[in-house]
Protein backbone atom coordinates (compact mmCIF):
# COMPACT_ATOMS: atom_id res chain seq x y z
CA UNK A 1 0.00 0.00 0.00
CA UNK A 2 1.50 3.75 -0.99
CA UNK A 3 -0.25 4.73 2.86
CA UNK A 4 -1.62 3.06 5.53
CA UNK A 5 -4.88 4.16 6.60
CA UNK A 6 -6.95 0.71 7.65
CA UNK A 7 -5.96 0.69 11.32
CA UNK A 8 -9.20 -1.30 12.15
CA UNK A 9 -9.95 1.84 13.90
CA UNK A 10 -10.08 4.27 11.25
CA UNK A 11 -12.47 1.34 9.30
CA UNK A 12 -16.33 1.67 8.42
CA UNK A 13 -17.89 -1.30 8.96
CA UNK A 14 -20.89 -1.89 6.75
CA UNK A 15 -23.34 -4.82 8.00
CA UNK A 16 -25.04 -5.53 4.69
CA UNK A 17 -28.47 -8.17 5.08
CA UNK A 18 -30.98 -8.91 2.61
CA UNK A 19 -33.99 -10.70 2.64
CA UNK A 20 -35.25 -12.36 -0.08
CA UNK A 21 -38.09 -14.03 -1.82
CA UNK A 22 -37.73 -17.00 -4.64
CA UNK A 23 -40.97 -17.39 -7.09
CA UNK A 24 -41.30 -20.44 -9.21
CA UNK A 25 -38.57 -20.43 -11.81
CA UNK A 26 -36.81 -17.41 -11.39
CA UNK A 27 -33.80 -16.46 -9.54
CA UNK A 28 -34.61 -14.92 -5.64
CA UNK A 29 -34.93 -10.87 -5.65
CA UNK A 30 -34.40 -9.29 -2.70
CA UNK A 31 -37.71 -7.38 -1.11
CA UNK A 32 -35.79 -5.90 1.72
CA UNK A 33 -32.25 -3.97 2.64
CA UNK A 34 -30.60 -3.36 5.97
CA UNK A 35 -27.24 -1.60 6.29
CA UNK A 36 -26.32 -1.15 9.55
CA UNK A 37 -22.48 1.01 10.06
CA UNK A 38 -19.93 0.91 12.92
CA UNK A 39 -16.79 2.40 12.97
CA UNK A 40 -14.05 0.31 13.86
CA UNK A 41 -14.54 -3.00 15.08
CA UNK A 42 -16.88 -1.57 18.20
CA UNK A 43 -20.63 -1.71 18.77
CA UNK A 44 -21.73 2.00 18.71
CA UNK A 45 -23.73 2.53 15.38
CA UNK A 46 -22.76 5.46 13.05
CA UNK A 47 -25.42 4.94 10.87
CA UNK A 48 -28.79 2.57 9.56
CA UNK A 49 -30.71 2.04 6.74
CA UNK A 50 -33.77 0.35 6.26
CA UNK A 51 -35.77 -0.06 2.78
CA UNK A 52 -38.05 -2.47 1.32
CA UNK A 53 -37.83 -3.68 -1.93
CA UNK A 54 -40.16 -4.07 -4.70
CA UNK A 55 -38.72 -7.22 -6.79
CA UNK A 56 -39.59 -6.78 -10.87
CA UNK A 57 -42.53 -8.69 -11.65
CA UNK A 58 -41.57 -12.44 -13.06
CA UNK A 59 -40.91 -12.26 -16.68
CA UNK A 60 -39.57 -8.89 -16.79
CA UNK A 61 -36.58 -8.70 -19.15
CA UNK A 62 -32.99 -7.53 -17.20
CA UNK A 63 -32.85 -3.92 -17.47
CA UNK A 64 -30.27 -2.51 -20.01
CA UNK A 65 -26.61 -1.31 -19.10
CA UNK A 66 -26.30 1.58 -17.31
CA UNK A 67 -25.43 4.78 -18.80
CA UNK A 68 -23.67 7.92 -17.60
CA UNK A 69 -25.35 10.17 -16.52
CA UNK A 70 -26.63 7.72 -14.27
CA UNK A 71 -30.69 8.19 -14.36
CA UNK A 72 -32.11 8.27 -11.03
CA UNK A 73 -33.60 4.97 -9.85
CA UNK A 74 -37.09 3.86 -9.47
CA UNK A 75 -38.46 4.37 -6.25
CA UNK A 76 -38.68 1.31 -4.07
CA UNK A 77 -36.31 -0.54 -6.53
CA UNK A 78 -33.16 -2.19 -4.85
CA UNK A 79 -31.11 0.47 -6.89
CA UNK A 80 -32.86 3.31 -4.64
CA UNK A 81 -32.04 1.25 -1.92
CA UNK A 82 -28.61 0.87 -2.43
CA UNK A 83 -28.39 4.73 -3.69
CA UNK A 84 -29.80 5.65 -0.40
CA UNK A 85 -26.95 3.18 1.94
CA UNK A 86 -24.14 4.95 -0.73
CA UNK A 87 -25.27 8.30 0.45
CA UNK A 88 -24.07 7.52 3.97
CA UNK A 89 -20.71 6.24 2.84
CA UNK A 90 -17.67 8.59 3.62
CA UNK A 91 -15.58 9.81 1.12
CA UNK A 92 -13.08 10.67 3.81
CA UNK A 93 -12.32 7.14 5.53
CA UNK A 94 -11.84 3.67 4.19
CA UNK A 95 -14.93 1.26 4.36
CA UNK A 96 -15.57 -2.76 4.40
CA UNK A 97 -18.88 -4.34 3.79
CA UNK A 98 -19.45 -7.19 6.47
CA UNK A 99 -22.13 -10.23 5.10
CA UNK A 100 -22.42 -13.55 6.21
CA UNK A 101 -20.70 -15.58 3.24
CA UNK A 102 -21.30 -12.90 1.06
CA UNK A 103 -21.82 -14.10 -2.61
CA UNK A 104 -25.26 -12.47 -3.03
CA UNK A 105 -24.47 -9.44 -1.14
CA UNK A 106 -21.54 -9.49 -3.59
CA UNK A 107 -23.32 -9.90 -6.49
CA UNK A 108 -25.89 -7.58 -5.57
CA UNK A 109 -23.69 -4.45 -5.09
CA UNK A 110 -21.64 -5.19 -8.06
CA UNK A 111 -24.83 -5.41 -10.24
CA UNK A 112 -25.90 -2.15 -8.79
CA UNK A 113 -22.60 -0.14 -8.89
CA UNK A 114 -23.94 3.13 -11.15
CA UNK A 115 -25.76 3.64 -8.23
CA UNK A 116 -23.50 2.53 -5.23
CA UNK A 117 -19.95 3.26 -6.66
CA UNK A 118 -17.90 3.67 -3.56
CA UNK A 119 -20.08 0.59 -1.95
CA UNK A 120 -19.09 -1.63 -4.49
CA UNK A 121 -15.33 -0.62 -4.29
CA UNK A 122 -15.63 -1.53 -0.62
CA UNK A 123 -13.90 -5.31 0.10
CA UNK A 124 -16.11 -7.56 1.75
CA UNK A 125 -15.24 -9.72 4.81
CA UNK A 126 -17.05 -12.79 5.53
CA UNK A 127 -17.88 -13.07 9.43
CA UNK A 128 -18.75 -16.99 9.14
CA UNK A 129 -14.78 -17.61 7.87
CA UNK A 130 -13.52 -15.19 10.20
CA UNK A 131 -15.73 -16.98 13.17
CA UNK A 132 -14.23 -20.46 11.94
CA UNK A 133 -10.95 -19.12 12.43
CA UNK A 134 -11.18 -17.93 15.48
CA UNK A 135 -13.23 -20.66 17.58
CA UNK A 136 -13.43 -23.67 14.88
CA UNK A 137 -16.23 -26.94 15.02
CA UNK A 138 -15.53 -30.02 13.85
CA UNK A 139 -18.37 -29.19 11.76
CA UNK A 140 -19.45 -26.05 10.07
CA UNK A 141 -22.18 -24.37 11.70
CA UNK A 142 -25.25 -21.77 10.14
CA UNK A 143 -25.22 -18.52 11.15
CA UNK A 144 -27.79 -19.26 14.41
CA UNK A 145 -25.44 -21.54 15.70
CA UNK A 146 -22.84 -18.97 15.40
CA UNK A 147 -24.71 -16.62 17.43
CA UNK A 148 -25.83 -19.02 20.36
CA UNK A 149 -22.20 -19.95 20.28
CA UNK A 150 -21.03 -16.25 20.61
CA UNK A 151 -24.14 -15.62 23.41
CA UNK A 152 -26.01 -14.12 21.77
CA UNK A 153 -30.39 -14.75 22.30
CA UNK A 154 -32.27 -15.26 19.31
CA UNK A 155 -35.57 -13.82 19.80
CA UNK A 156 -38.83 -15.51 18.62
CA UNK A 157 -39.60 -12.17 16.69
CA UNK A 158 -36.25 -11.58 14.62
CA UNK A 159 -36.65 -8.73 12.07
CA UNK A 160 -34.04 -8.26 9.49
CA UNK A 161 -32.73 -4.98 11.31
CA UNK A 162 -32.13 -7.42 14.44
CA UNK A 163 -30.32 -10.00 11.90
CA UNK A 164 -27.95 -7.18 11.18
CA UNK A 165 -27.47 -6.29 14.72
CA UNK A 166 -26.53 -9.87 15.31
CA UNK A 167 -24.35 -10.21 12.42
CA UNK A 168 -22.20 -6.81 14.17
CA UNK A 169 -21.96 -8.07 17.40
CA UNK A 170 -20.81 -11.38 15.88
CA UNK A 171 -18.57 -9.56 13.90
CA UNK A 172 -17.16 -7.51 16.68
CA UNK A 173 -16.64 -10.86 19.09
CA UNK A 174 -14.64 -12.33 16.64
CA UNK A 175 -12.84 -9.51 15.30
CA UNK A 176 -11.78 -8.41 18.79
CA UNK A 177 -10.87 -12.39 20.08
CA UNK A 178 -8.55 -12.57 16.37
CA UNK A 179 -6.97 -9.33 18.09
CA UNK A 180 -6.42 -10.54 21.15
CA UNK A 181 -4.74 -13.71 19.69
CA UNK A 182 -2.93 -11.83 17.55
CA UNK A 183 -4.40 -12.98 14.37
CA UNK A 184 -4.82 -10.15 12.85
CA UNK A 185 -4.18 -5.96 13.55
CA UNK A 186 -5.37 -4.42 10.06
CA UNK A 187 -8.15 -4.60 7.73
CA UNK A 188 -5.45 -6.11 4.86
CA UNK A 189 -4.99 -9.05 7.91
CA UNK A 190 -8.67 -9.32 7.83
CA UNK A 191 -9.39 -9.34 4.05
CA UNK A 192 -6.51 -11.57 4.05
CA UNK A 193 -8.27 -14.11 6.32
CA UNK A 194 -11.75 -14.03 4.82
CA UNK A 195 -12.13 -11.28 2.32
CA UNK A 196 -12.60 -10.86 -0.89
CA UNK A 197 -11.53 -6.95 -3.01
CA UNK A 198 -13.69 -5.93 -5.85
CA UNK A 199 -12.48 -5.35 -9.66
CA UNK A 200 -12.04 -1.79 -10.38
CA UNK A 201 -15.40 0.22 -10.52
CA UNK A 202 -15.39 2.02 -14.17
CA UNK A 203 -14.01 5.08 -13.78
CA UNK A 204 -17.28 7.25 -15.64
CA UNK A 205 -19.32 5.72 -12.54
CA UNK A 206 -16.45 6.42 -9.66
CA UNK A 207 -17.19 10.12 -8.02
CA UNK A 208 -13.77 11.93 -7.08
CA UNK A 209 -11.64 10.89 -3.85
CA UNK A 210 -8.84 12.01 -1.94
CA UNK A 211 -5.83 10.52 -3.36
CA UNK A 212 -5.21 8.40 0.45
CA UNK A 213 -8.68 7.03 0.70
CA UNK A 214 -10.60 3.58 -0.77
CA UNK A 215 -6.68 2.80 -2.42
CA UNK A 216 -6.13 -0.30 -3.44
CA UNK A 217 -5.77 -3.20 -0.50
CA UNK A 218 -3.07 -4.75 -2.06
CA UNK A 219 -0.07 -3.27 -4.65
């Protein structure tokens, strides 16, 4: 890295949960979006955001390529959504998304990039690999299990919002026991461990930022 500035405590945390609905034949849309922000690897929330999600109806062609200028999305579509979390994001500190394996939040933000640019330049850290590291199982174990294991109370009337709160405080129990252990000290250690770093976002979709912020993980 040309400058170091992801010190775990100079790091935006982005919890990132979707829920999502599968009709016959057709891949599952998402109908709802929580986003839930802490900076460093603590448990005092910068920021939420909560939005439901009107999936296309089923047989509705994929929407064409997006253009610059970027047109401003539907309301209630999961482009809004995502416009609204990418508001929130800094321009003036590095950010991580946190999901819970990750491949459809992945896939999701990258899809919806015009409208989430710094987002989707954001690497993502997957809390179930990190959690495996730090206390393994001799078998793997869904994310429930994770959080009785970690103490934490499922209640009989989980929301979403409470799934991300859960996800944070898992995150931050394993984050600070890897710490402790000295497993890790950086966000690099962390990606490292259980992270993946996006391809370049195209540059016509990317707004401006200080030269020393969202660089590259890795040279």
């Amino acid at each position: 890295m040309a400058r170091d500035t992801s010190a775990m405590s100079d790091v935006c945390f982005v919890g990132l949960r979707l829920r999502l609905e599968t009709r016959s034949g057709h891949r599952p849309e998402p109908v709802e979006l929580n986003a839930l922000a802490r900076r460093g690897a603590t448990e005092v929330t910068a920021w939420s955001v909560h939005n439901a999600v009107v999936p296309p109806e089923p047989g509705t062609p994929p929407p064409p390529p997006v253009k610059t200028p970027v047109p401003e999305p539907a309301a209630g579509s999961l482009a809004a959504a995502f416009a609204e979390v990418e508001r929130r994001v800094g321009r003036e500190e590095p950010h991580a998304l946190v999901a819970t394996h990750g491949f459809i939040e992945k896939t999701l933000v990258w899809e919806q990039r015009p409208y989430c640019p710094r987002l989707a330049s954001c690497p993502l850290l997957d809390v179930m690999a990190l959690a495996a590291i730090v206390q393994p199982t001799a078998t793997p174990l869904g994310f429930d299990a994770r959080l009785r294991l970690a103490g934490i109370e499922i209640p009989p009337d989980r929301s979403l919002s409470w799934d991300t709160d859960a996800m944070m405080r898992l995150f931050h129990t394993v984050v600070s026991a890897g710490v402790a252990a000295g497993r890790w000290s950086s966000l690099e250690d962390l990606v490292r461990a259980a992270g993946s770093v996006p391809p370049p976002i195209e540059p016509e979709f990317m707004p401006e930022l200080p030269v020393d912020v969202q660089e590259s993980l890795f040279d």
